[in-house]
N, C-alpha and C. Protein backbone atom coordinates (compact mmCIF):
# COMPACT_ATOMS: atom_id res chain seq x y z
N UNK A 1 102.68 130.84 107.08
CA UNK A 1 102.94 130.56 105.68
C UNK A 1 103.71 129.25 105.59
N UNK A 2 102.70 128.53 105.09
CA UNK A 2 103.67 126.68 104.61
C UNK A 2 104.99 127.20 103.42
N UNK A 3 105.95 126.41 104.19
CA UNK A 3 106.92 126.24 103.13
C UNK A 3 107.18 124.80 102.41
N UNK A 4 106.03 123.85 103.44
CA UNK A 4 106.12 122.28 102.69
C UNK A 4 104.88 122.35 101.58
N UNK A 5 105.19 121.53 100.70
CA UNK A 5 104.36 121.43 99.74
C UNK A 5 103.24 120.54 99.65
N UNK A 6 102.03 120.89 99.32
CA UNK A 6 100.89 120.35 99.39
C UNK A 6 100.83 118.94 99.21
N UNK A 7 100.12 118.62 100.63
CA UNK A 7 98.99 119.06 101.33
C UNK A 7 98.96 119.36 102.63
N UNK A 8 100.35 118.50 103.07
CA UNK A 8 101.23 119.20 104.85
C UNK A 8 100.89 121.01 105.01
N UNK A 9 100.63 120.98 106.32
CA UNK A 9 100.31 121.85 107.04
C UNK A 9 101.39 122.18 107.95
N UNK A 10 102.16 123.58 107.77
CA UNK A 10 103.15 123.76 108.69
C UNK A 10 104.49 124.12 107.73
N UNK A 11 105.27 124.43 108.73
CA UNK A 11 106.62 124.56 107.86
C UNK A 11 107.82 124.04 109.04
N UNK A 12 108.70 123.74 107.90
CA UNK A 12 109.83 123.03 109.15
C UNK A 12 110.66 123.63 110.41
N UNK A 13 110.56 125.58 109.88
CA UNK A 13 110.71 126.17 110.92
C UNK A 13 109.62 127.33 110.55
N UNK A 14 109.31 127.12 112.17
CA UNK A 14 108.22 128.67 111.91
C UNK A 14 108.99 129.56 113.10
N UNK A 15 109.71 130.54 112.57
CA UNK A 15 109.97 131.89 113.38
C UNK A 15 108.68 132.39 114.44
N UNK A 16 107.76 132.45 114.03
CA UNK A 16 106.53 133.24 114.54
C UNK A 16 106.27 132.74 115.60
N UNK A 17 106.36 131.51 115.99
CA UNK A 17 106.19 130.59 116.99
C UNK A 17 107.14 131.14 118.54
N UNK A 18 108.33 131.16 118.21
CA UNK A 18 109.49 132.03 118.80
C UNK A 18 109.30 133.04 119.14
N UNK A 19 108.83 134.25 118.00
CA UNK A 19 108.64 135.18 118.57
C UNK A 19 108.12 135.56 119.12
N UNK A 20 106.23 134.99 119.11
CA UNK A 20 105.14 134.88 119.82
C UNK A 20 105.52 135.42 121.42
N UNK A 21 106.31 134.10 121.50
CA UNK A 21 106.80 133.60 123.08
C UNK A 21 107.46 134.40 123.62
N UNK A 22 108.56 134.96 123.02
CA UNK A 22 109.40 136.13 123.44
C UNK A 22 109.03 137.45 123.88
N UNK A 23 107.87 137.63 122.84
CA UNK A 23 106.76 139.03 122.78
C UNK A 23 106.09 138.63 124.40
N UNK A 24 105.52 137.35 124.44
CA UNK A 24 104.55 137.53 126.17
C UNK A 24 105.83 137.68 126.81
N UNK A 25 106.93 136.87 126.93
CA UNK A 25 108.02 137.15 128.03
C UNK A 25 108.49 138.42 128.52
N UNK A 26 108.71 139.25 127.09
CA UNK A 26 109.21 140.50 127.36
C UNK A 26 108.57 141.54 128.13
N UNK A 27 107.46 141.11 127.35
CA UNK A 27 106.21 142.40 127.58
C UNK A 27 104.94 142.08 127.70
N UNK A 28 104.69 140.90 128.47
CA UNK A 28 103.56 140.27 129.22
C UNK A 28 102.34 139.79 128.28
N UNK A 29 101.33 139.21 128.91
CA UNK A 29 100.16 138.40 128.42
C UNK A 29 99.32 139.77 127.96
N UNK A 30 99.41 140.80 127.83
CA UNK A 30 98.99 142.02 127.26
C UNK A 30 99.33 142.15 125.82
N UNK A 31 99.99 141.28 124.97
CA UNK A 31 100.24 141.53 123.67
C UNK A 31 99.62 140.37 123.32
N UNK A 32 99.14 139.20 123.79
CA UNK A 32 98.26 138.23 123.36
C UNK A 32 97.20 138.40 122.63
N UNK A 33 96.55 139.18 122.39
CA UNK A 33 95.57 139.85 121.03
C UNK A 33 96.16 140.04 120.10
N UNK A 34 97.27 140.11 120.34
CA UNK A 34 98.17 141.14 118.83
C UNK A 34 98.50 139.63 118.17
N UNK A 35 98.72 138.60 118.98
CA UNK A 35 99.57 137.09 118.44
C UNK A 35 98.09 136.78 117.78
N UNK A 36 97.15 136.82 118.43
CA UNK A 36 95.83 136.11 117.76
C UNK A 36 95.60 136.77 116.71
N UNK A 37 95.92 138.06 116.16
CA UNK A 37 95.31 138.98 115.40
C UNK A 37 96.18 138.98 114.21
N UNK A 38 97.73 138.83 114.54
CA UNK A 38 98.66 138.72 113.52
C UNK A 38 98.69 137.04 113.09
N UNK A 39 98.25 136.40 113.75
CA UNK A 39 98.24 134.92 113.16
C UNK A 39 96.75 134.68 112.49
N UNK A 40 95.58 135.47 112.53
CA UNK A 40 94.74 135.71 111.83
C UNK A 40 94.80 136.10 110.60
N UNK A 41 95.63 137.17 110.83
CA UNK A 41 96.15 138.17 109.02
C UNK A 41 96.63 137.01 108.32
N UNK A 42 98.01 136.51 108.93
CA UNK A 42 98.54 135.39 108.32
C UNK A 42 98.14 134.61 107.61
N UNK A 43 97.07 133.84 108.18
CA UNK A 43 96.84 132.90 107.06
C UNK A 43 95.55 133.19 106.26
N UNK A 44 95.50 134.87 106.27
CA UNK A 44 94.28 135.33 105.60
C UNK A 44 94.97 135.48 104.53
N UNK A 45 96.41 136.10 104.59
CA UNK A 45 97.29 136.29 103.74
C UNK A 45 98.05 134.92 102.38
N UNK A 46 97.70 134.09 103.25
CA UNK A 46 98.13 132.56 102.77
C UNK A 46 97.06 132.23 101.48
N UNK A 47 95.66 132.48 102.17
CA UNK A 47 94.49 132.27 101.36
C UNK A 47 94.55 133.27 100.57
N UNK A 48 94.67 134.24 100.37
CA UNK A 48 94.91 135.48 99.44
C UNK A 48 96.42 135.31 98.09
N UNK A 49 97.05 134.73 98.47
CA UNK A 49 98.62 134.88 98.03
C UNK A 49 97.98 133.33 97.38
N UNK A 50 97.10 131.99 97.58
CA UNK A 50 96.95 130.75 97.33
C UNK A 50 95.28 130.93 96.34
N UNK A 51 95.05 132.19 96.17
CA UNK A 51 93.49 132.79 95.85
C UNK A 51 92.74 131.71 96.49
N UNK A 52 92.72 131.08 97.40
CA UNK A 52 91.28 130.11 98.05
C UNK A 52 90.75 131.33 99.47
N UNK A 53 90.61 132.22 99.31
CA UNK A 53 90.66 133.49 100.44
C UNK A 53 89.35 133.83 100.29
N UNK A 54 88.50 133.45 101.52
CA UNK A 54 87.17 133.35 101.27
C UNK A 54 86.27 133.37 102.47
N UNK A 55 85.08 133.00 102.80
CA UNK A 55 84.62 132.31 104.05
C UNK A 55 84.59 131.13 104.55
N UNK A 56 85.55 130.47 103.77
CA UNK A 56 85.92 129.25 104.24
C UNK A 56 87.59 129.53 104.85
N UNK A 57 88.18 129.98 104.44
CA UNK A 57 89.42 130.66 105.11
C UNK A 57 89.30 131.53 106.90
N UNK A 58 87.52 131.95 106.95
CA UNK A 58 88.16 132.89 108.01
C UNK A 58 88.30 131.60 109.45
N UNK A 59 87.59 130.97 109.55
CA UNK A 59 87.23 129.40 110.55
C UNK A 59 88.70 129.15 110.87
N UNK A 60 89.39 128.67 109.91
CA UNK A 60 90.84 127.92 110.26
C UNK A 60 91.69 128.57 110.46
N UNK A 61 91.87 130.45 109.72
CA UNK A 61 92.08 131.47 110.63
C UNK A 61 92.14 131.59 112.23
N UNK A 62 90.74 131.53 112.42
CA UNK A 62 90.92 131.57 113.79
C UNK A 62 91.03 130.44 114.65
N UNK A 63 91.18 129.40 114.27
CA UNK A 63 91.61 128.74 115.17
C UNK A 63 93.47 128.48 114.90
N UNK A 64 93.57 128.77 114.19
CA UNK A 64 95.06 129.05 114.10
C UNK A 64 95.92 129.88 115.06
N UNK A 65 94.95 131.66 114.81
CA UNK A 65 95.33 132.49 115.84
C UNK A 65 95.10 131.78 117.33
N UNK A 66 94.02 130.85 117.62
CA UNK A 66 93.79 130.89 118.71
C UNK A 66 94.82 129.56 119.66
N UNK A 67 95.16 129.04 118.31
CA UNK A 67 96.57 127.97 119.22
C UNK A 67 97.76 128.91 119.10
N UNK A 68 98.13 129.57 118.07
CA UNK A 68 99.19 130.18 118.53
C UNK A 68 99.02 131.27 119.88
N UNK A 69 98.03 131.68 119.68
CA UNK A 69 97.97 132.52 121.48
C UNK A 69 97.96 131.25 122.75
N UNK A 70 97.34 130.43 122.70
CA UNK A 70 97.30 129.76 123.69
C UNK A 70 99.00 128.76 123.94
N UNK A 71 99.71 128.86 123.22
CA UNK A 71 100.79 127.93 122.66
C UNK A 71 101.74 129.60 123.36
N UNK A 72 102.14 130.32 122.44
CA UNK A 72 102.85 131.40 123.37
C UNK A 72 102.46 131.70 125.07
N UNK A 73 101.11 131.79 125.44
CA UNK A 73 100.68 132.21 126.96
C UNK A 73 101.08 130.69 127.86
N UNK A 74 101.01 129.31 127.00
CA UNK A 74 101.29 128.41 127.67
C UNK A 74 102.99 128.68 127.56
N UNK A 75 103.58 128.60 126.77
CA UNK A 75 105.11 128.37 126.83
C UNK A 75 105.74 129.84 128.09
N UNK A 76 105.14 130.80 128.02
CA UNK A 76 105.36 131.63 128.65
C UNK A 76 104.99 131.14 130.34
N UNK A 77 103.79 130.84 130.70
CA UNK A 77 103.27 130.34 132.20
C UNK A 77 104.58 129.67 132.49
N UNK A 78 104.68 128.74 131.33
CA UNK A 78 105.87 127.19 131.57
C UNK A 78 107.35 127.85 132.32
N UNK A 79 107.76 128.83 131.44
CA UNK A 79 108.89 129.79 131.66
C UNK A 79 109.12 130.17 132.80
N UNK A 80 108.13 131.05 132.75
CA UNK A 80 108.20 132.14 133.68
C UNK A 80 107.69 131.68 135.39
N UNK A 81 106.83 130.98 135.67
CA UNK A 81 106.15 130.04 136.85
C UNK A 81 107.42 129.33 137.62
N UNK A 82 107.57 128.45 137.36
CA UNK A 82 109.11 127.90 137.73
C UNK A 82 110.31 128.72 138.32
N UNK A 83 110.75 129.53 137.29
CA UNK A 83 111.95 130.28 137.45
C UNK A 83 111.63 131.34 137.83
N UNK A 84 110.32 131.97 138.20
CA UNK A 84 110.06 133.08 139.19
C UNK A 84 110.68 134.41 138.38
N UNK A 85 110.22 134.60 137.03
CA UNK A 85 111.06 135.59 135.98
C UNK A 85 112.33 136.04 136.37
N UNK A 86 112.69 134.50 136.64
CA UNK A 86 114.47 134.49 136.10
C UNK A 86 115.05 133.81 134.67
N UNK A 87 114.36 134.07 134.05
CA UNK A 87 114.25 133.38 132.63
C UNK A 87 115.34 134.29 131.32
N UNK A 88 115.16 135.14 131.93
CA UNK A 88 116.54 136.48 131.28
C UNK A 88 117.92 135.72 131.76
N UNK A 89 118.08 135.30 132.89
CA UNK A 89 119.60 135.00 133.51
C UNK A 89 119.82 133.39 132.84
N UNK A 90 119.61 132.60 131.69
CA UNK A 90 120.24 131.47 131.55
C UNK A 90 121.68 131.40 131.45
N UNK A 91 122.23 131.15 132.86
CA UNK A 91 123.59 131.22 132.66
C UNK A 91 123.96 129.38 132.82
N UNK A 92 123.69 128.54 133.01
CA UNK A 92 123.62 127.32 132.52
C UNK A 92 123.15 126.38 131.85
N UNK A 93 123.98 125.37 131.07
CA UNK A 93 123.39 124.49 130.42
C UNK A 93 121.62 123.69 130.89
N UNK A 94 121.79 123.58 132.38
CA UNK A 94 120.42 123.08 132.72
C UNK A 94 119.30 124.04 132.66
N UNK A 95 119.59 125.32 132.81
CA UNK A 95 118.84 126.44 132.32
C UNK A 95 118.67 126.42 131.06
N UNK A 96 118.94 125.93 130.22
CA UNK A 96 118.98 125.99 128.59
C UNK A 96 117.87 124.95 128.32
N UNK A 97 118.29 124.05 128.41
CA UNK A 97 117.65 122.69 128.42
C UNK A 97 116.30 122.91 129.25
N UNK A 98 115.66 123.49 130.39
CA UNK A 98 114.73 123.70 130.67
C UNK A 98 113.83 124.43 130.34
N UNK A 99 114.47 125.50 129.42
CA UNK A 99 113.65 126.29 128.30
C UNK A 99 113.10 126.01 127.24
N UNK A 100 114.43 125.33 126.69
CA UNK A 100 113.53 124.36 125.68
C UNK A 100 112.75 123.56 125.74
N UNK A 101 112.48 122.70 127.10
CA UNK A 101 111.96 121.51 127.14
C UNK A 101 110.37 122.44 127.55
N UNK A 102 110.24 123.18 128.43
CA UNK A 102 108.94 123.77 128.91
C UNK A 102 108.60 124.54 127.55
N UNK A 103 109.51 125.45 127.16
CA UNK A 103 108.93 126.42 125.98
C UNK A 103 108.89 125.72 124.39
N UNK A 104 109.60 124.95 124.40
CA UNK A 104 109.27 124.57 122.51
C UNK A 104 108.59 122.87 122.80
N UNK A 105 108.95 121.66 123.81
CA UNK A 105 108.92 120.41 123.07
C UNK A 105 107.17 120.72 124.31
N UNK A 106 106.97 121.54 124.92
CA UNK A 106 105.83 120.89 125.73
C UNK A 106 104.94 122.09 125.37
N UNK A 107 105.25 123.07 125.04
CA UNK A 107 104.06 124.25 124.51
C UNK A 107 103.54 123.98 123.15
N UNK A 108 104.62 123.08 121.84
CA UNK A 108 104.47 123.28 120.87
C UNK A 108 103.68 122.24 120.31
N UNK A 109 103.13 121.74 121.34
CA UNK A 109 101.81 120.49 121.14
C UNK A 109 100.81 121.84 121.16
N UNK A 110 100.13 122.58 121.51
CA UNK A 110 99.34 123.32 121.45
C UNK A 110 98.57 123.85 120.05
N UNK A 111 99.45 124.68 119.25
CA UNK A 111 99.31 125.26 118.53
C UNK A 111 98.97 123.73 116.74
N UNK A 112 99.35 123.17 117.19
CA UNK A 112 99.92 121.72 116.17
C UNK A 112 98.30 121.12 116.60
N UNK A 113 98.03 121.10 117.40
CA UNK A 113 96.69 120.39 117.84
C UNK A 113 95.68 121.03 117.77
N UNK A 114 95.72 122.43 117.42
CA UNK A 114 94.32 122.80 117.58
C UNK A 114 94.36 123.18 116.15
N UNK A 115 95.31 123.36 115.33
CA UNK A 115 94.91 123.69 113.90
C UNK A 115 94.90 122.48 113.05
N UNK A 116 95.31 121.10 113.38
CA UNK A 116 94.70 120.10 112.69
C UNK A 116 93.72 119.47 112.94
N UNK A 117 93.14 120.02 114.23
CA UNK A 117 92.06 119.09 115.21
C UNK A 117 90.88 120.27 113.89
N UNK A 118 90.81 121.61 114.02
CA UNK A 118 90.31 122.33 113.25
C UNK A 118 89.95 121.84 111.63
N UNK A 119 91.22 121.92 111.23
CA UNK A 119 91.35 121.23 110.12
C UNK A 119 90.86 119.99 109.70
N UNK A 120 90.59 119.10 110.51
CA UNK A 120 90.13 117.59 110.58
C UNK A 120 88.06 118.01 110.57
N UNK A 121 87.84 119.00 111.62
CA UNK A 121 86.71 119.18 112.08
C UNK A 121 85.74 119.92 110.71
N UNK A 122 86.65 121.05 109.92
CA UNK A 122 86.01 121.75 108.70
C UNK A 122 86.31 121.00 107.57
N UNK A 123 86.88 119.44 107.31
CA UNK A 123 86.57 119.11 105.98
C UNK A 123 87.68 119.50 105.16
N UNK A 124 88.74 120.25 105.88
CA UNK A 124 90.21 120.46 104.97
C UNK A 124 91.24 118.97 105.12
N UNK A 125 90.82 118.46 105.61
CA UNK A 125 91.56 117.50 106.17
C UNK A 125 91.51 115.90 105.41
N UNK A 126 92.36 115.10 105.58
CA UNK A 126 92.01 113.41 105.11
C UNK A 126 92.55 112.77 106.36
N UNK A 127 91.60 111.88 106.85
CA UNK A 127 91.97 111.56 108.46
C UNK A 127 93.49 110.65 108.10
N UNK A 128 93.96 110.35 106.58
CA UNK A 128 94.97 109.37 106.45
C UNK A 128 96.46 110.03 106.68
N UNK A 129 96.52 111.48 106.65
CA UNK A 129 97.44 112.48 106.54
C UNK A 129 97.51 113.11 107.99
N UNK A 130 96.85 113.20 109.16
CA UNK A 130 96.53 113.85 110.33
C UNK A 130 97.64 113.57 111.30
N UNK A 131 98.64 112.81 111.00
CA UNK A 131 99.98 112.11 111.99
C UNK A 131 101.05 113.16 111.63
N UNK A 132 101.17 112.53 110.30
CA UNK A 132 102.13 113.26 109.13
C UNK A 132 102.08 114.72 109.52
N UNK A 133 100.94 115.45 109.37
CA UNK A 133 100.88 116.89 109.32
C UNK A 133 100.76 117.77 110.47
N UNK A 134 99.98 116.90 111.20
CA UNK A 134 100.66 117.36 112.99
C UNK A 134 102.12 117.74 113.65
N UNK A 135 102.98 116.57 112.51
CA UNK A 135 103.95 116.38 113.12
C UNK A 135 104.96 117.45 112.85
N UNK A 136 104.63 117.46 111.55
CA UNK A 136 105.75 118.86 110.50
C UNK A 136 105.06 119.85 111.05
N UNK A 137 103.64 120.52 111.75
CA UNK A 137 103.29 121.56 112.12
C UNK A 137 104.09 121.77 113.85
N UNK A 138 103.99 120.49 114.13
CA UNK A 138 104.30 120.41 115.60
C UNK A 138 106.13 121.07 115.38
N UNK A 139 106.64 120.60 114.67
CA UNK A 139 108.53 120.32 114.75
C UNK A 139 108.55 121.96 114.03
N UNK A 140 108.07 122.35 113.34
CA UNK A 140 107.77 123.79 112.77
C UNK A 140 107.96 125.04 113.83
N UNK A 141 107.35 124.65 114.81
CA UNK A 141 106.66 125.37 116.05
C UNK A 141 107.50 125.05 117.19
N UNK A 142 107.82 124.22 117.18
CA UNK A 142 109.09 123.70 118.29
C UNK A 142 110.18 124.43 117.72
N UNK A 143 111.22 124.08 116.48
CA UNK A 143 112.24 124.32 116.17
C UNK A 143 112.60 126.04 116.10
N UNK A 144 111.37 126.62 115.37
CA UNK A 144 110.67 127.77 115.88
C UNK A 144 111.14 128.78 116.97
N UNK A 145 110.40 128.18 118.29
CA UNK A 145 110.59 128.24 119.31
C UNK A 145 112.43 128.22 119.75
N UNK A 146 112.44 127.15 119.62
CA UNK A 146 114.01 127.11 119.90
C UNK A 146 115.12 127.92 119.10
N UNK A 147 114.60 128.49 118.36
CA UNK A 147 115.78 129.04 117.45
C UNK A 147 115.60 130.37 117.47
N UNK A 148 114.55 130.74 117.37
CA UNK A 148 113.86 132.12 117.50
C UNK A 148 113.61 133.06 118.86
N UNK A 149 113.02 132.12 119.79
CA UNK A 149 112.40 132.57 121.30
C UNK A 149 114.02 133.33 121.76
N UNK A 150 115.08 132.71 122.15
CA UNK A 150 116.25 133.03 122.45
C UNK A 150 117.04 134.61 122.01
N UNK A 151 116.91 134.36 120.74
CA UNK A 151 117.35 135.82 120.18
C UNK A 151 116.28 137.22 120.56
């Protein structure tokens, strides 16, 4: 759900992004359907709550769900690979900083790229706006991440 106002794509913090990530960490790449499926509803819900809720809505749907799954399973690999699921014990600052940097500033290109690359591809898009709206989707999904994933 955008909280910026039309025609930006994204919001300046997206919780969901966070939690996504937290959900594979906790309880593995086995809830990854549920992220694709609840980020599906989502912006079925967007198009419904915006009445443009249609068959032109279900396309950008799913590619929505399908960066936020790939954006959580990547930030999670990032995590968890490295630190050998010691990712529960951040008991230092460089542990902090390496979470963020693998889980929000390098996963959260994912999800930002495949729903404007989408968006660009179905005709929702103006190629003059595609920087701009990447970017508030991208920092959405990062900040997200960082604020959310933790708790």
């Amino acid at each position: 759900m955008s909280l910026m106002p039309p025609p930006f794509y994204g919001s300046p913090v997206f919780p969901a992004a966070g939690l996504a990530l937290a959900f594979v960490l906790v309880h593995g790449y086995r809830v990854l359907p549920g992220i694709w499926l609840g980020a599906l509803l989502m912006s079925q819900l967007v198009g419904w709550q915006t009445e443009t809720l249609g068959p032109t809505t279900w396309l950008p749907g799913i590619a929505e769900g399908t960066g936020a799954t790939l954006q959580a399973a990547l930030g999670a690999w990032l995590i968890d690979r490295p630190r050998r699921c010691d990712w529960q014990r951040m008991e230092q600052e460089g542990d902090v900083l390496r979470f963020m940097l693998r889980a929000g500033l390098l996963a959260g290109v994912i999800s930002a790229s495949i729903g404007i690359s989408a968006a660009i591809l179905l005709g929702l898009m103006h190629h003059d706006q595609v920087l701009l709206d990447w970017w508030f989707w991208y920092s959405g999904d990062v900040l997200g991440i960082m604020l959310f994933a933790p708790l």
